[in-house]
PDB file of N, CA and C in Angstrom:
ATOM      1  N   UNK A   1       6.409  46.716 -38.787  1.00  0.00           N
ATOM      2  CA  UNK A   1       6.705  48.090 -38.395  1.00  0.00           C
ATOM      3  C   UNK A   1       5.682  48.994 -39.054  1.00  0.00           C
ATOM      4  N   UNK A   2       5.442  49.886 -37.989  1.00  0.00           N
ATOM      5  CA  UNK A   2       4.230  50.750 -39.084  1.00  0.00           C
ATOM      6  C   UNK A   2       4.988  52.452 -39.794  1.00  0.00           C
ATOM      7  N   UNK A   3       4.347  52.069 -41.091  1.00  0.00           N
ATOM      8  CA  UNK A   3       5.140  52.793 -42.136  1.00  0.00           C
ATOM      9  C   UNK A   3       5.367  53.749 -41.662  1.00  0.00           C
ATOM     10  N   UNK A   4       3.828  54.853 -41.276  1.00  0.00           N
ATOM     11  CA  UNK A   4       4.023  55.869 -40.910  1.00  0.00           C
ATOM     12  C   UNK A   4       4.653  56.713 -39.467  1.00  0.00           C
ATOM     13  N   UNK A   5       5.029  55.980 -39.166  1.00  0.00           N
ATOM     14  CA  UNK A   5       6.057  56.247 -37.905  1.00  0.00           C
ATOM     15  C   UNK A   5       7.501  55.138 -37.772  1.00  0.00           C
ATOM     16  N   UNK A   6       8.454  56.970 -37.538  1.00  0.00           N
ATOM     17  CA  UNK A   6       9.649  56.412 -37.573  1.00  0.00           C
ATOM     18  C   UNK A   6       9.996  55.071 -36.302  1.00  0.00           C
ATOM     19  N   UNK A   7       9.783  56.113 -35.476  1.00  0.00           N
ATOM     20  CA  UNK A   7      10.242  55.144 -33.942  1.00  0.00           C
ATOM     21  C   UNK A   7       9.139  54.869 -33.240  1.00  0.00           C
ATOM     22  N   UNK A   8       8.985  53.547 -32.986  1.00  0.00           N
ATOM     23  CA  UNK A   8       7.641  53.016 -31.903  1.00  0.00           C
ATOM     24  C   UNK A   8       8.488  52.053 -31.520  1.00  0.00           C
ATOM     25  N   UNK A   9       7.717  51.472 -29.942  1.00  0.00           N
ATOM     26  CA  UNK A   9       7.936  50.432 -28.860  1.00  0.00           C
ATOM     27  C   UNK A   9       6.910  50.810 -28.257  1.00  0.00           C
ATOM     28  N   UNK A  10       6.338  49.241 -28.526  1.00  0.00           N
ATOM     29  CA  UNK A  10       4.441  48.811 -28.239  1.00  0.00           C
ATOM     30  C   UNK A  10       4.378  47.805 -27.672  1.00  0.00           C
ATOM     31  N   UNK A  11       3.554  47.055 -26.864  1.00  0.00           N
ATOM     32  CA  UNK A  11       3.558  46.177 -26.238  1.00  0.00           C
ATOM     33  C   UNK A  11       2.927  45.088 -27.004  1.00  0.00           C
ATOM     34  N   UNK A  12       2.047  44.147 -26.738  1.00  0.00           N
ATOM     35  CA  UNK A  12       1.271  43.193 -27.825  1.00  0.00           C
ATOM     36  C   UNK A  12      -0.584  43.809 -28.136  1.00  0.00           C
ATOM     37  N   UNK A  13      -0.696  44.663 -26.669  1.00  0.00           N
ATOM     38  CA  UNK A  13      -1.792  45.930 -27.132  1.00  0.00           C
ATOM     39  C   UNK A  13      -1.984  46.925 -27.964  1.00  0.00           C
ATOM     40  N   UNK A  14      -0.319  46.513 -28.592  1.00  0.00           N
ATOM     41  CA  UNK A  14      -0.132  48.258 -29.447  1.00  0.00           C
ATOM     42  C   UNK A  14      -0.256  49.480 -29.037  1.00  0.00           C
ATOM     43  N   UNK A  15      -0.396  49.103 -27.345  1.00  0.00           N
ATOM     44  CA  UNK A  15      -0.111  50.471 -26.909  1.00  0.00           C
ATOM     45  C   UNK A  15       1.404  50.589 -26.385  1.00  0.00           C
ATOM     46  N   UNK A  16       2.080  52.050 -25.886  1.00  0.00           N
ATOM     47  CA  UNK A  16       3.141  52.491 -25.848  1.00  0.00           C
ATOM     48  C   UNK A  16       3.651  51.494 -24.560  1.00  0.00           C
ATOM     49  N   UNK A  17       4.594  50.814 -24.270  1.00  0.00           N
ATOM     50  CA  UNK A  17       4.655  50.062 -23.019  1.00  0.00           C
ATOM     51  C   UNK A  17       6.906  49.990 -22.937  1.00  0.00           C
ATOM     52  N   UNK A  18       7.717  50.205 -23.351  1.00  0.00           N
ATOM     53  CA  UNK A  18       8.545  49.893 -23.338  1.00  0.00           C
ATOM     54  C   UNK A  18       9.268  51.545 -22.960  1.00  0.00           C
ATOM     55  N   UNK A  19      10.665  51.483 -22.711  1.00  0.00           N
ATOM     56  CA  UNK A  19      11.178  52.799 -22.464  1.00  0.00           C
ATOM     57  C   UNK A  19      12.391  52.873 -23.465  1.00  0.00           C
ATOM     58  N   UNK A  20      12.894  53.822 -24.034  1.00  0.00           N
ATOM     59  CA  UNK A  20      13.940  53.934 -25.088  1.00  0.00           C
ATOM     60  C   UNK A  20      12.986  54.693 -26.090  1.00  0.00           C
ATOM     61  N   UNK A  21      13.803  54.873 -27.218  1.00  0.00           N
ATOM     62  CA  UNK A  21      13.266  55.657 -28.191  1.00  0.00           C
ATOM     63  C   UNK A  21      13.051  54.519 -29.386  1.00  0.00           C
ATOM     64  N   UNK A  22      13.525  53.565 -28.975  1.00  0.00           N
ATOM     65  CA  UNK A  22      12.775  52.775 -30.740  1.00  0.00           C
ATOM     66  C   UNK A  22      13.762  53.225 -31.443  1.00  0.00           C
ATOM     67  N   UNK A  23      14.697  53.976 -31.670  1.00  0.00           N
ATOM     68  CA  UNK A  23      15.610  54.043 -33.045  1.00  0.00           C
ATOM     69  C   UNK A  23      16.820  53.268 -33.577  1.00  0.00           C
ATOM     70  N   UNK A  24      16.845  52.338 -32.756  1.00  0.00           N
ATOM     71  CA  UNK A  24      17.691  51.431 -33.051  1.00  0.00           C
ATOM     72  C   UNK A  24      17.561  50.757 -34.087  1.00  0.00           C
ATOM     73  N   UNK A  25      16.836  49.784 -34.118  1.00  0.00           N
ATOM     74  CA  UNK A  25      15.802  49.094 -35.778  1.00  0.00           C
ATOM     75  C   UNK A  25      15.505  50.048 -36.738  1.00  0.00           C
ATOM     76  N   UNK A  26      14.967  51.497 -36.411  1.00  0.00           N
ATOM     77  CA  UNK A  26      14.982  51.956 -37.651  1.00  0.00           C
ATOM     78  C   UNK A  26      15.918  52.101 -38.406  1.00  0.00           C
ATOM     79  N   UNK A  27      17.162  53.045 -37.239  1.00  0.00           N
ATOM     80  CA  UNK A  27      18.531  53.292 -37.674  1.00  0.00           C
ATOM     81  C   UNK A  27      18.950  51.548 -38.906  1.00  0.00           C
ATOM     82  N   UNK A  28      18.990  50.711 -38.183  1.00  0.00           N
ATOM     83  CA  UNK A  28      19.429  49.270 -38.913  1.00  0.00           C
ATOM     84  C   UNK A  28      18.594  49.244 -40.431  1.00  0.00           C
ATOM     85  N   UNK A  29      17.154  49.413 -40.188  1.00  0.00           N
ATOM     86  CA  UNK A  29      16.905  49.310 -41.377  1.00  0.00           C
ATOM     87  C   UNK A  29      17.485  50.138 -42.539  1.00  0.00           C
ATOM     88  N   UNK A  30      17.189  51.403 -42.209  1.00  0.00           N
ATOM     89  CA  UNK A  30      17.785  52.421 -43.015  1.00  0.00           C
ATOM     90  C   UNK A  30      19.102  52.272 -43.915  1.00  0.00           C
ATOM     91  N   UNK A  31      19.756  51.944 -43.081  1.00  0.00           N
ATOM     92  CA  UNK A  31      21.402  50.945 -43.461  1.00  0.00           C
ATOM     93  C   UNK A  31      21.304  50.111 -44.212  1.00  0.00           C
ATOM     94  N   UNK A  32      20.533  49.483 -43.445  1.00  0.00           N
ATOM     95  CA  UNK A  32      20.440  47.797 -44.595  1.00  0.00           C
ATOM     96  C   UNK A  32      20.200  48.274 -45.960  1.00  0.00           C
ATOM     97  N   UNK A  33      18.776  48.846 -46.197  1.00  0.00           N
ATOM     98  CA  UNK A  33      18.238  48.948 -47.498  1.00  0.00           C
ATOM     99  C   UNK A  33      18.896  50.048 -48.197  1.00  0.00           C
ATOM    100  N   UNK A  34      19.705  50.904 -47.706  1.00  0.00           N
ATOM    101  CA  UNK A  34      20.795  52.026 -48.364  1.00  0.00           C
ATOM    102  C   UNK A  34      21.321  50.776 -49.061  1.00  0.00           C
ATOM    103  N   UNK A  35      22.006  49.601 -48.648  1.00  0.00           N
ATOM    104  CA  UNK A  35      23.071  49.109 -49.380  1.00  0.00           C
ATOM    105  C   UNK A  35      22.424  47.669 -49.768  1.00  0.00           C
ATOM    106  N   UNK A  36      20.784  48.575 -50.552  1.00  0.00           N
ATOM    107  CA  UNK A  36      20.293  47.306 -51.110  1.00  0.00           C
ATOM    108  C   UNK A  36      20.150  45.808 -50.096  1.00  0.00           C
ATOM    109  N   UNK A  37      20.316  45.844 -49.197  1.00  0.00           N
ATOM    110  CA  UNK A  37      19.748  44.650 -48.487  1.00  0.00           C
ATOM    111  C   UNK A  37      18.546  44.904 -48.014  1.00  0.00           C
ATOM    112  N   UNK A  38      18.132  43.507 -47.442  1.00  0.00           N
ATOM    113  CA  UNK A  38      16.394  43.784 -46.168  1.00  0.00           C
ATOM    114  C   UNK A  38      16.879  43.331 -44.756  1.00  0.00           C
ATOM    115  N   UNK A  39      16.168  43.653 -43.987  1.00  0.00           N
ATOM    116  CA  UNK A  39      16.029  42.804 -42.259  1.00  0.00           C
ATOM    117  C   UNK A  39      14.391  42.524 -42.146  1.00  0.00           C
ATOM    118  N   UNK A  40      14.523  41.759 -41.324  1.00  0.00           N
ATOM    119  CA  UNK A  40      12.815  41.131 -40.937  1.00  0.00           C
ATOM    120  C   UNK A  40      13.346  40.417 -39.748  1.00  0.00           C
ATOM    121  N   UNK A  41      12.201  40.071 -38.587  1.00  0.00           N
ATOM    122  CA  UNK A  41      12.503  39.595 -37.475  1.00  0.00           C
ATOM    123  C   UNK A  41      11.511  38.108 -37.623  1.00  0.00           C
ATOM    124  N   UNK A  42      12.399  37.394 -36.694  1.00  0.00           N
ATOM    125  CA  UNK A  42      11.366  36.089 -36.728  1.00  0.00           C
ATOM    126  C   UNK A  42      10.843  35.552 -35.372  1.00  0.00           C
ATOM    127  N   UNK A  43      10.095  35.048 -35.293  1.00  0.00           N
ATOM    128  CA  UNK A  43       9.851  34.893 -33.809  1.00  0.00           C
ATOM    129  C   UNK A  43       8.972  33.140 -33.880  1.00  0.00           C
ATOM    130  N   UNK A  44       9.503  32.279 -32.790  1.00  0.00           N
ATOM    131  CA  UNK A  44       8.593  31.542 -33.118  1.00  0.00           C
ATOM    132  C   UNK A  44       7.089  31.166 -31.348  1.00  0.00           C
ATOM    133  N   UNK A  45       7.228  32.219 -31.481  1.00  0.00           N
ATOM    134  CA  UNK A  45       5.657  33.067 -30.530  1.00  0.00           C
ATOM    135  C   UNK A  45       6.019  34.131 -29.279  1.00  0.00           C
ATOM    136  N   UNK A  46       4.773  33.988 -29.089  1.00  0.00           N
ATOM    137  CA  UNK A  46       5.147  34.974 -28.086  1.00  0.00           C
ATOM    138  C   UNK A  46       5.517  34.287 -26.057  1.00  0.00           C
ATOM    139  N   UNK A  47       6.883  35.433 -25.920  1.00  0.00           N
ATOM    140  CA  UNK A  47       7.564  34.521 -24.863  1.00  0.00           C
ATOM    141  C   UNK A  47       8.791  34.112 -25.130  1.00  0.00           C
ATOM    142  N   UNK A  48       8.658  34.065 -26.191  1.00  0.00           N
ATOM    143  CA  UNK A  48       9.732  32.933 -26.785  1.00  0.00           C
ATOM    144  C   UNK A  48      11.247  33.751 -27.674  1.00  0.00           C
ATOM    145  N   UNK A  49      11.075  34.973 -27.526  1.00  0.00           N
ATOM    146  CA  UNK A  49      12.288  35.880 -28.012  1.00  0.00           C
ATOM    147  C   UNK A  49      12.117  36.140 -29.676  1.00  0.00           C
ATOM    148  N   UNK A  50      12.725  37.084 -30.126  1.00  0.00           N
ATOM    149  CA  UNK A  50      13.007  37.270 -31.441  1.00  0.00           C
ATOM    150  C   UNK A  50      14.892  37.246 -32.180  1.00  0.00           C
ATOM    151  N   UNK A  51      14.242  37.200 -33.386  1.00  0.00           N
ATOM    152  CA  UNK A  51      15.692  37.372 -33.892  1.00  0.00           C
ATOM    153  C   UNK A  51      15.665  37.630 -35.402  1.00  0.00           C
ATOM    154  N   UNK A  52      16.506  38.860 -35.231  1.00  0.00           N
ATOM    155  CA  UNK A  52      16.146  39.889 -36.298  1.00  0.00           C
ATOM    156  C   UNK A  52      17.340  39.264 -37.674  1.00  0.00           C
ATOM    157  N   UNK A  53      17.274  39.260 -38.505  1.00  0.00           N
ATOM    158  CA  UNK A  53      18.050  38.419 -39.722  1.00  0.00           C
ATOM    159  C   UNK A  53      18.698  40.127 -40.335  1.00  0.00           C
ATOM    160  N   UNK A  54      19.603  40.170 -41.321  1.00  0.00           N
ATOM    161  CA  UNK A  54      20.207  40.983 -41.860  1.00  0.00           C
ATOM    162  C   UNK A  54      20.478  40.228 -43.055  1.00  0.00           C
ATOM    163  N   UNK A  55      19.905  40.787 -44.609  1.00  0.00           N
ATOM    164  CA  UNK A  55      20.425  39.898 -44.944  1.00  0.00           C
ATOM    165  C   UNK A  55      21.312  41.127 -46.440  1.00  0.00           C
ATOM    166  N   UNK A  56      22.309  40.872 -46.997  1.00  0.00           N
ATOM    167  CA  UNK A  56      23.147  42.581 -47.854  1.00  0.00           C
ATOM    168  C   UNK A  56      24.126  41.323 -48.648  1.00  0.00           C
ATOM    169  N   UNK A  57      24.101  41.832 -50.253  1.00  0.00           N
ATOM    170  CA  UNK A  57      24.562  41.514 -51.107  1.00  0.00           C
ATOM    171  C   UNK A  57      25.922  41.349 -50.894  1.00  0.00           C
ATOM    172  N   UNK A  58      26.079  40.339 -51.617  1.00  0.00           N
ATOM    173  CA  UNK A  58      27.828  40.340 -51.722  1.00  0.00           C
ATOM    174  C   UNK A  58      28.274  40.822 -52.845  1.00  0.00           C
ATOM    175  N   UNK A  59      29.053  41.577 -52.402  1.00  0.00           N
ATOM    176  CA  UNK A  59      29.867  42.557 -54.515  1.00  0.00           C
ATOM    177  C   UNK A  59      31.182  41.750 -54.175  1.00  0.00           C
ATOM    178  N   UNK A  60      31.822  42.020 -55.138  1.00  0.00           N
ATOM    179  CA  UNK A  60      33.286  41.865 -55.245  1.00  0.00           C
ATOM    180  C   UNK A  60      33.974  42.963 -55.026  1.00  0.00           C
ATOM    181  N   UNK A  61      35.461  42.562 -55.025  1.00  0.00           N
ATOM    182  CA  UNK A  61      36.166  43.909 -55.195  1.00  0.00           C
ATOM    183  C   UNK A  61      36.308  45.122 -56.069  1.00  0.00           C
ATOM    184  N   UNK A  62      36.156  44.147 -57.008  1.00  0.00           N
ATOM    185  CA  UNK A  62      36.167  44.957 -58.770  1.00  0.00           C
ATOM    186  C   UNK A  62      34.568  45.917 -58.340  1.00  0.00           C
ATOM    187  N   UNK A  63      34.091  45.685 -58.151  1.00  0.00           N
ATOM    188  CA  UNK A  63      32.521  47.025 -57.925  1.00  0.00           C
ATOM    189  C   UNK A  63      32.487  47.601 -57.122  1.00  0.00           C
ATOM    190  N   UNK A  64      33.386  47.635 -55.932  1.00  0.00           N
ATOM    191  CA  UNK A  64      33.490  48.517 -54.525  1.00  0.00           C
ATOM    192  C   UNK A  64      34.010  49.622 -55.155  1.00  0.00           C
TER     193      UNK A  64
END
């Protein structure tokens, strides 16, 4: 994701090619790392789909 922009959807040219606003993933990230977790996507090429991981600490009750 590039730092300096919130919302992008790029094609594999990096140019603009998709329709929506892109804020979906940011929105997620934002979340995640508020509560100390990460996300990263994995892909194994292109064609072949992605799939985005979530990954957020486990507390107990006693620290909620």
């Amino acid at each position: 994701m590039r730092e300096n922009m919130k919302f992008v959807r790029v094609g594999q040219d990096g140019q603009p090619k998709y329709t929506g606003t892109g804020i979906g993933l940011f929105l997620v990230r934002q979340l995640v790392e508020a509560h100390q977790g990460r996300v990263w996507a994995e892909s194994e090429g292109l064609g072949k789909g992605s799939s985005f991981i979530i990954e957020l600490p486990k507390k107990g009750r006693e620290e909620i």
